[in-house]
N, C-alpha and C. Protein backbone atom coordinates (compact mmCIF):
# COMPACT_ATOMS: atom_id res chain seq x y z
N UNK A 1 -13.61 -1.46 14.90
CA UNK A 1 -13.21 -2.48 13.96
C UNK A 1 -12.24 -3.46 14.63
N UNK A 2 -12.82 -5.07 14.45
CA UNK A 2 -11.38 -5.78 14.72
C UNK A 2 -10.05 -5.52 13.99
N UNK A 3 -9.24 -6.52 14.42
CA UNK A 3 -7.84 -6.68 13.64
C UNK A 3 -8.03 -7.87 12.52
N UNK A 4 -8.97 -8.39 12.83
CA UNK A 4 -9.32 -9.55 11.97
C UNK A 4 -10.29 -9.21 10.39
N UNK A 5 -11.24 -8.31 11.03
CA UNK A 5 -11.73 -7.28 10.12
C UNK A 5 -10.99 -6.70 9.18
N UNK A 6 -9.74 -5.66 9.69
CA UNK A 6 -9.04 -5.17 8.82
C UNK A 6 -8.44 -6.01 7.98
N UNK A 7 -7.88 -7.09 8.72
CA UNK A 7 -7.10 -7.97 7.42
C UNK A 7 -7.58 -8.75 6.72
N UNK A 8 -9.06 -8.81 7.06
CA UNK A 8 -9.96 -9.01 5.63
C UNK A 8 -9.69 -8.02 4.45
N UNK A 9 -10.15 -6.92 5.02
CA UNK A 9 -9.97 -5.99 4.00
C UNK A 9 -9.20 -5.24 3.32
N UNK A 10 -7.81 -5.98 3.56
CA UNK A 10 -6.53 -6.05 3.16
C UNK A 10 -6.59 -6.62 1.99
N UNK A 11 -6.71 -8.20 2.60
CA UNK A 11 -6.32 -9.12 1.67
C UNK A 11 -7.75 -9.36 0.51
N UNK A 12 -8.89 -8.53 0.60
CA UNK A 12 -9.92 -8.78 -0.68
C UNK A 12 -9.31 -7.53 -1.59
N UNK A 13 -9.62 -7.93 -2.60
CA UNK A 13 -9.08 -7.75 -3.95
C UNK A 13 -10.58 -5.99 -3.94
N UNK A 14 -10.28 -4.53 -4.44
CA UNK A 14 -11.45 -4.17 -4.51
C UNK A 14 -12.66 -4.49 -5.64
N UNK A 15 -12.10 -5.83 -6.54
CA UNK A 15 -13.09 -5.91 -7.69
C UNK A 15 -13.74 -7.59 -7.18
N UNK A 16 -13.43 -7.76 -5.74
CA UNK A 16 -13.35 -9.33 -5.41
C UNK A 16 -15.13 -9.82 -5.76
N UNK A 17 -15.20 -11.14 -5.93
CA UNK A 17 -16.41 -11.65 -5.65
C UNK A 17 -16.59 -12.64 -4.89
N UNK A 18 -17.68 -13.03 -4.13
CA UNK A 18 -18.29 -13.77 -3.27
C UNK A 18 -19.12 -14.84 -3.27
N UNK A 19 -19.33 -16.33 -3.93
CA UNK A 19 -20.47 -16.75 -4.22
C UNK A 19 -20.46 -17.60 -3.01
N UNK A 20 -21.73 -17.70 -2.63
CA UNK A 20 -22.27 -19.11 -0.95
C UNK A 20 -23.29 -19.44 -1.65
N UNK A 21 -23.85 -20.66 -0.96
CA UNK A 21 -25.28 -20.99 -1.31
C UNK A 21 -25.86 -20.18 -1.18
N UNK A 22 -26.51 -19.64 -2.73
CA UNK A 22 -28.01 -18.94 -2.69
C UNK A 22 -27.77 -17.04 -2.72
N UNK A 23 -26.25 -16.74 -2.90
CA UNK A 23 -26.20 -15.32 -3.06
C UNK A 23 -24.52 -14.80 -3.92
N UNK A 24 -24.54 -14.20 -4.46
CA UNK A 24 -23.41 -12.77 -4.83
C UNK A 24 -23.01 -12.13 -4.26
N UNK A 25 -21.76 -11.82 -4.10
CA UNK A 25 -21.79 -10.78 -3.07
C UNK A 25 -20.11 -10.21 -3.98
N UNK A 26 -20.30 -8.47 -3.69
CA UNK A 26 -19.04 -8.04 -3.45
C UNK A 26 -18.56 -7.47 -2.50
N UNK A 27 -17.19 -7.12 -2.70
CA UNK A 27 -16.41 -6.88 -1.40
C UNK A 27 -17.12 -5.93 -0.03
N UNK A 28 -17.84 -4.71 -0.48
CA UNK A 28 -18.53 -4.44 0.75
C UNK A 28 -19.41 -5.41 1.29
N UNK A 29 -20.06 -5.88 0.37
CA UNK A 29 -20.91 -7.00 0.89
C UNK A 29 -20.52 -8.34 1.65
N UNK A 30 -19.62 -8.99 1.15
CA UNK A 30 -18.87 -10.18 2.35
C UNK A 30 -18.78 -9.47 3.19
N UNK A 31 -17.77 -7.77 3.23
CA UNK A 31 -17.08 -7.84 4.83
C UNK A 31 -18.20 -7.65 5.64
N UNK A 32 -19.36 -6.80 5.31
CA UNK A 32 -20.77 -6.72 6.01
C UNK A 32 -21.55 -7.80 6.72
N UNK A 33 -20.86 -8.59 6.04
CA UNK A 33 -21.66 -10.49 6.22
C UNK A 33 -20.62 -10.71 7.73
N UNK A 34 -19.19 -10.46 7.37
CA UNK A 34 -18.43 -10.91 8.33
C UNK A 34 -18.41 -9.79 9.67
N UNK A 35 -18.68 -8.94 9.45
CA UNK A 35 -18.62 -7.70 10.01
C UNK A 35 -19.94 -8.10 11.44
N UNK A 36 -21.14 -8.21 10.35
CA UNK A 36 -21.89 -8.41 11.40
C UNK A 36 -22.36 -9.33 12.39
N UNK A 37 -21.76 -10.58 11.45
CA UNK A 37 -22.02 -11.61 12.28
C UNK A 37 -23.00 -12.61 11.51
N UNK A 38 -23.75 -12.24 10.54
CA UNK A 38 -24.70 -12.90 10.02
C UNK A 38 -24.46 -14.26 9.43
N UNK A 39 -22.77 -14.80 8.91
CA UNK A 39 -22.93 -15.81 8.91
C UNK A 39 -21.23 -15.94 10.10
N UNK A 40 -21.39 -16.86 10.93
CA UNK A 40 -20.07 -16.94 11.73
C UNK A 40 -19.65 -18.45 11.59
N UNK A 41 -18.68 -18.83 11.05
CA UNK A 41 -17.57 -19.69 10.73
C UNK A 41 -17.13 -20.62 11.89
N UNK A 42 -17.32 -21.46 12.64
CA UNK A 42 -16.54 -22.06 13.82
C UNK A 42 -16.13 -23.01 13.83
N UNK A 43 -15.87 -23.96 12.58
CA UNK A 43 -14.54 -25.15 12.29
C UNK A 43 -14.95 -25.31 10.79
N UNK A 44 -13.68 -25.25 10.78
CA UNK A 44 -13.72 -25.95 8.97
C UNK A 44 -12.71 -27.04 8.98
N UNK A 45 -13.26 -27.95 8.91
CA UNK A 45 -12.44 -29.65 9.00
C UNK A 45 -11.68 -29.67 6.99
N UNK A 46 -10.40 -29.62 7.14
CA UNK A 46 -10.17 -29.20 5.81
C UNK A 46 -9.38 -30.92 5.69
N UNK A 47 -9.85 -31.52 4.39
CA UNK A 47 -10.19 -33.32 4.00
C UNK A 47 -8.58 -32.98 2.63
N UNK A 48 -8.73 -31.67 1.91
CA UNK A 48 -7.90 -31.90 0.75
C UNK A 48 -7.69 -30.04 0.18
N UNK A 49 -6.55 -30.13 -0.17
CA UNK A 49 -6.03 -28.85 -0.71
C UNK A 49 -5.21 -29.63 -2.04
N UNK A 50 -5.31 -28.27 -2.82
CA UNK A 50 -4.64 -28.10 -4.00
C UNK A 50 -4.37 -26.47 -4.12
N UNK A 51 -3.28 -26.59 -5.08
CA UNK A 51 -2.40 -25.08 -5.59
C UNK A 51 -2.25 -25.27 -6.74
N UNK A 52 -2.89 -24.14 -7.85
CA UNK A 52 -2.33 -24.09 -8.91
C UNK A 52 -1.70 -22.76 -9.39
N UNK A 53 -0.71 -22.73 -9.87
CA UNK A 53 0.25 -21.18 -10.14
C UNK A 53 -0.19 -20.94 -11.86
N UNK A 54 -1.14 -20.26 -12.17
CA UNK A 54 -0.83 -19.99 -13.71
C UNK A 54 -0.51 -18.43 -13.91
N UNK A 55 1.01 -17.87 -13.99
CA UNK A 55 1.53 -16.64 -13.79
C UNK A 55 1.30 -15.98 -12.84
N UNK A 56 0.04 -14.96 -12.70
CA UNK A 56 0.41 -14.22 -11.47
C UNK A 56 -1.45 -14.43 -10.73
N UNK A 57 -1.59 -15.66 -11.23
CA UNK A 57 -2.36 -16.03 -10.51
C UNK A 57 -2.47 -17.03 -9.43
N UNK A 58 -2.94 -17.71 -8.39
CA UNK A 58 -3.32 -18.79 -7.42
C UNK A 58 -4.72 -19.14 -7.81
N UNK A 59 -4.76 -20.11 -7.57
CA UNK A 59 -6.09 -21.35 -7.63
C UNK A 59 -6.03 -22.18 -6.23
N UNK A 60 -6.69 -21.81 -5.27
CA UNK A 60 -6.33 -22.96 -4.26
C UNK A 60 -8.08 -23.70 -4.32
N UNK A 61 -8.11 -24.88 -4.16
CA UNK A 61 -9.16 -25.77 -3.97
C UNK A 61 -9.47 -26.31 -2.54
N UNK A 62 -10.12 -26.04 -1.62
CA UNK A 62 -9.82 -26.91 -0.22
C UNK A 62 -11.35 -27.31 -0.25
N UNK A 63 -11.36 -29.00 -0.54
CA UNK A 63 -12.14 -29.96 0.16
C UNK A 63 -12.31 -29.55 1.34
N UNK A 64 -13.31 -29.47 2.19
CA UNK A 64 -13.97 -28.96 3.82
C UNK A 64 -15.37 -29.24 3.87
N UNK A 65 -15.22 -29.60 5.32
CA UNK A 65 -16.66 -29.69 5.98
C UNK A 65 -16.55 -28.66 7.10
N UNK A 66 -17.93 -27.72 6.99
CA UNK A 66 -17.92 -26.04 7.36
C UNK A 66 -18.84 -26.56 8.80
N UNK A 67 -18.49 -26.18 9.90
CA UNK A 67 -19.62 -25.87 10.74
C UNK A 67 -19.58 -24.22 10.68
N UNK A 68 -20.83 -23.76 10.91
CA UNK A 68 -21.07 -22.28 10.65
C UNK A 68 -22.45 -22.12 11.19
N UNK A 69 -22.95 -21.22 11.90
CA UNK A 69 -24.48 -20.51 12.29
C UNK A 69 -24.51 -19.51 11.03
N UNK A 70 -25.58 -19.89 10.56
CA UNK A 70 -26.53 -19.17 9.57
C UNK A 70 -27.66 -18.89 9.89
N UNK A 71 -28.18 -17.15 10.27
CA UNK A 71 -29.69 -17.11 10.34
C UNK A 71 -29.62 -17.78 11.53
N UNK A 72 -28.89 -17.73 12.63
CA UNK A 72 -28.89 -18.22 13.71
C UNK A 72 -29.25 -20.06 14.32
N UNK A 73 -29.30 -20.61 12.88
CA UNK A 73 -29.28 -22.17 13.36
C UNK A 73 -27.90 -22.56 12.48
N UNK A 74 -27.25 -23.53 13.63
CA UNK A 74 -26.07 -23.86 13.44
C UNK A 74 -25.84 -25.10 11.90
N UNK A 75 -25.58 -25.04 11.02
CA UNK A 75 -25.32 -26.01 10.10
C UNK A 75 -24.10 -26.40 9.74
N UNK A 76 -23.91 -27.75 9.22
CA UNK A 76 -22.82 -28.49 8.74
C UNK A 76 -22.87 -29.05 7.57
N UNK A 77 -21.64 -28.52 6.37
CA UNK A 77 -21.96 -28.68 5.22
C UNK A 77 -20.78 -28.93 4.13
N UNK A 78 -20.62 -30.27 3.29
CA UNK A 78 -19.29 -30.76 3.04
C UNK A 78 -19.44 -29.48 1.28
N UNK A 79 -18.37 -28.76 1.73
CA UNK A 79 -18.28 -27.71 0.35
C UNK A 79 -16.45 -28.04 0.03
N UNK A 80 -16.18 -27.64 -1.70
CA UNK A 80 -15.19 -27.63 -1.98
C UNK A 80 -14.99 -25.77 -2.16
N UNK A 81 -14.10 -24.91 -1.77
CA UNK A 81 -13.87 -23.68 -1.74
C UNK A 81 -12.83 -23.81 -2.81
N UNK A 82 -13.22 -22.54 -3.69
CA UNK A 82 -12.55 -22.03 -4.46
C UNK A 82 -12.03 -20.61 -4.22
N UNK A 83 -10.71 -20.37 -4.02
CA UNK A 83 -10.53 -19.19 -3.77
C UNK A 83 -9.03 -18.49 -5.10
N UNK A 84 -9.20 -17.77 -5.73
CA UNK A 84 -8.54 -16.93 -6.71
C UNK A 84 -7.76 -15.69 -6.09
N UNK A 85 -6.42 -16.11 -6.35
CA UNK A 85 -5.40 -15.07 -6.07
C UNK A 85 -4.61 -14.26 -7.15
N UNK A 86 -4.47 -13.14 -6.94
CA UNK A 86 -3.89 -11.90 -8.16
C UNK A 86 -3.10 -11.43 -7.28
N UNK A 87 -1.38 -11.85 -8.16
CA UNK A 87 -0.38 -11.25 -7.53
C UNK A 87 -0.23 -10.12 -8.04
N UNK A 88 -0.45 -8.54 -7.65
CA UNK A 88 -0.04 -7.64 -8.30
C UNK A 88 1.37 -6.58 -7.60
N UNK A 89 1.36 -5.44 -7.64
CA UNK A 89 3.04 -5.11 -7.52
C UNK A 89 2.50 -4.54 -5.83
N UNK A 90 2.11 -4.75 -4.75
CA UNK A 90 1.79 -4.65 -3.70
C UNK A 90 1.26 -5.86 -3.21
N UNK A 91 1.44 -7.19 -3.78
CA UNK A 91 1.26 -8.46 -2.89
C UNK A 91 0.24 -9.14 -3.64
N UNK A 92 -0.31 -10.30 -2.96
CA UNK A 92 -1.21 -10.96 -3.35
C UNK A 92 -2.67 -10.45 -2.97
N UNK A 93 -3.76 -10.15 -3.62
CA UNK A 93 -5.44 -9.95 -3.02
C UNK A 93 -6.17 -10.94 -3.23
N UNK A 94 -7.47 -11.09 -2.83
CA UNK A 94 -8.17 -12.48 -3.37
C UNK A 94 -8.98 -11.81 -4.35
N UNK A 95 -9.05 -12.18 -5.32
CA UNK A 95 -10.36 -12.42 -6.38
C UNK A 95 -11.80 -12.48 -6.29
N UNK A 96 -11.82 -13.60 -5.94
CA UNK A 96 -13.00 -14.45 -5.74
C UNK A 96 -12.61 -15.44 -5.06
N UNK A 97 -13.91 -15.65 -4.16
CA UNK A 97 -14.06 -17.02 -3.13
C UNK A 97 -15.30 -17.57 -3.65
N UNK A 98 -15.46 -18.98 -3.80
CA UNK A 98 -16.70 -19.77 -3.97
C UNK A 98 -16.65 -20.93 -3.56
N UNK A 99 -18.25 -20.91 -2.76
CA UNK A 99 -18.21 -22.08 -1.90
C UNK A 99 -19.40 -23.35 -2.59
N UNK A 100 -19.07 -24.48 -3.07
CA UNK A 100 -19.78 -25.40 -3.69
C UNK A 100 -20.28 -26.57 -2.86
N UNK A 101 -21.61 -26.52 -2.79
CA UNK A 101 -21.74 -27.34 -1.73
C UNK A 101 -21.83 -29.15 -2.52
N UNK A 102 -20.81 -29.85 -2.10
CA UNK A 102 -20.93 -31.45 -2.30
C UNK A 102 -21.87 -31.90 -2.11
N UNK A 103 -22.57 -32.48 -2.95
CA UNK A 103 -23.60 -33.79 -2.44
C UNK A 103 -23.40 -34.85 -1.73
N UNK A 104 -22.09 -35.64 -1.59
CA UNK A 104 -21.87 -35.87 -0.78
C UNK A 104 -21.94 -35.39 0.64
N UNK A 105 -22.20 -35.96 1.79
CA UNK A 105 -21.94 -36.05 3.04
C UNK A 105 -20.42 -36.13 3.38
């Protein structure tokens, strides 16, 4: 296992969810995705962030354009990420991540 690995699986929540273009996923299932390689991440050009605090939750929004290999051909794709944070009495976990792909370019 990486170190990068593990602190995935730190910081996902165990009830977390996963949405990308075209699938569901829970927490065994992302780290499996990340684990194996099947989709790999290699710049995310980040355009706009937002934070919202409602109690012991996070809302972050980040505007991005993803380069990433999928299925082994490389694509580029302008998505707004949604990612959900739950502060509970051992720190913050993530929730849910969802990635929306812009129509825009």
């Amino acid at each position: 296992m990486t170190a990068r690995w593990i602190l995935w699986d730190a910081l996902f929540n165990e009830k977390a969810v996963f949405v990308h273009m075209g699938d569901t996923m829970a927490k065994a299932q992302e780290l499996n995705v990340i684990r194996s390689g099947s989709i790999q991440y290699k710049q995310a050009d980040i355009q706009e962030t937002s934070v919202q605090l409602i109690g012991n939750t996070a809302i972050l929004l980040n505007k991005i354009r993803l380069l990433a290999v999928v299925g082994g051909n490389e694509v580029t794709n302008p998505f707004v990420v949604t990612e959900v944070y739950v502060k509970q009495e051992n720190g913050w976990s993530l929730g849910s991540m969802s990635f929306t792909r812009l129509l825009t370019q």
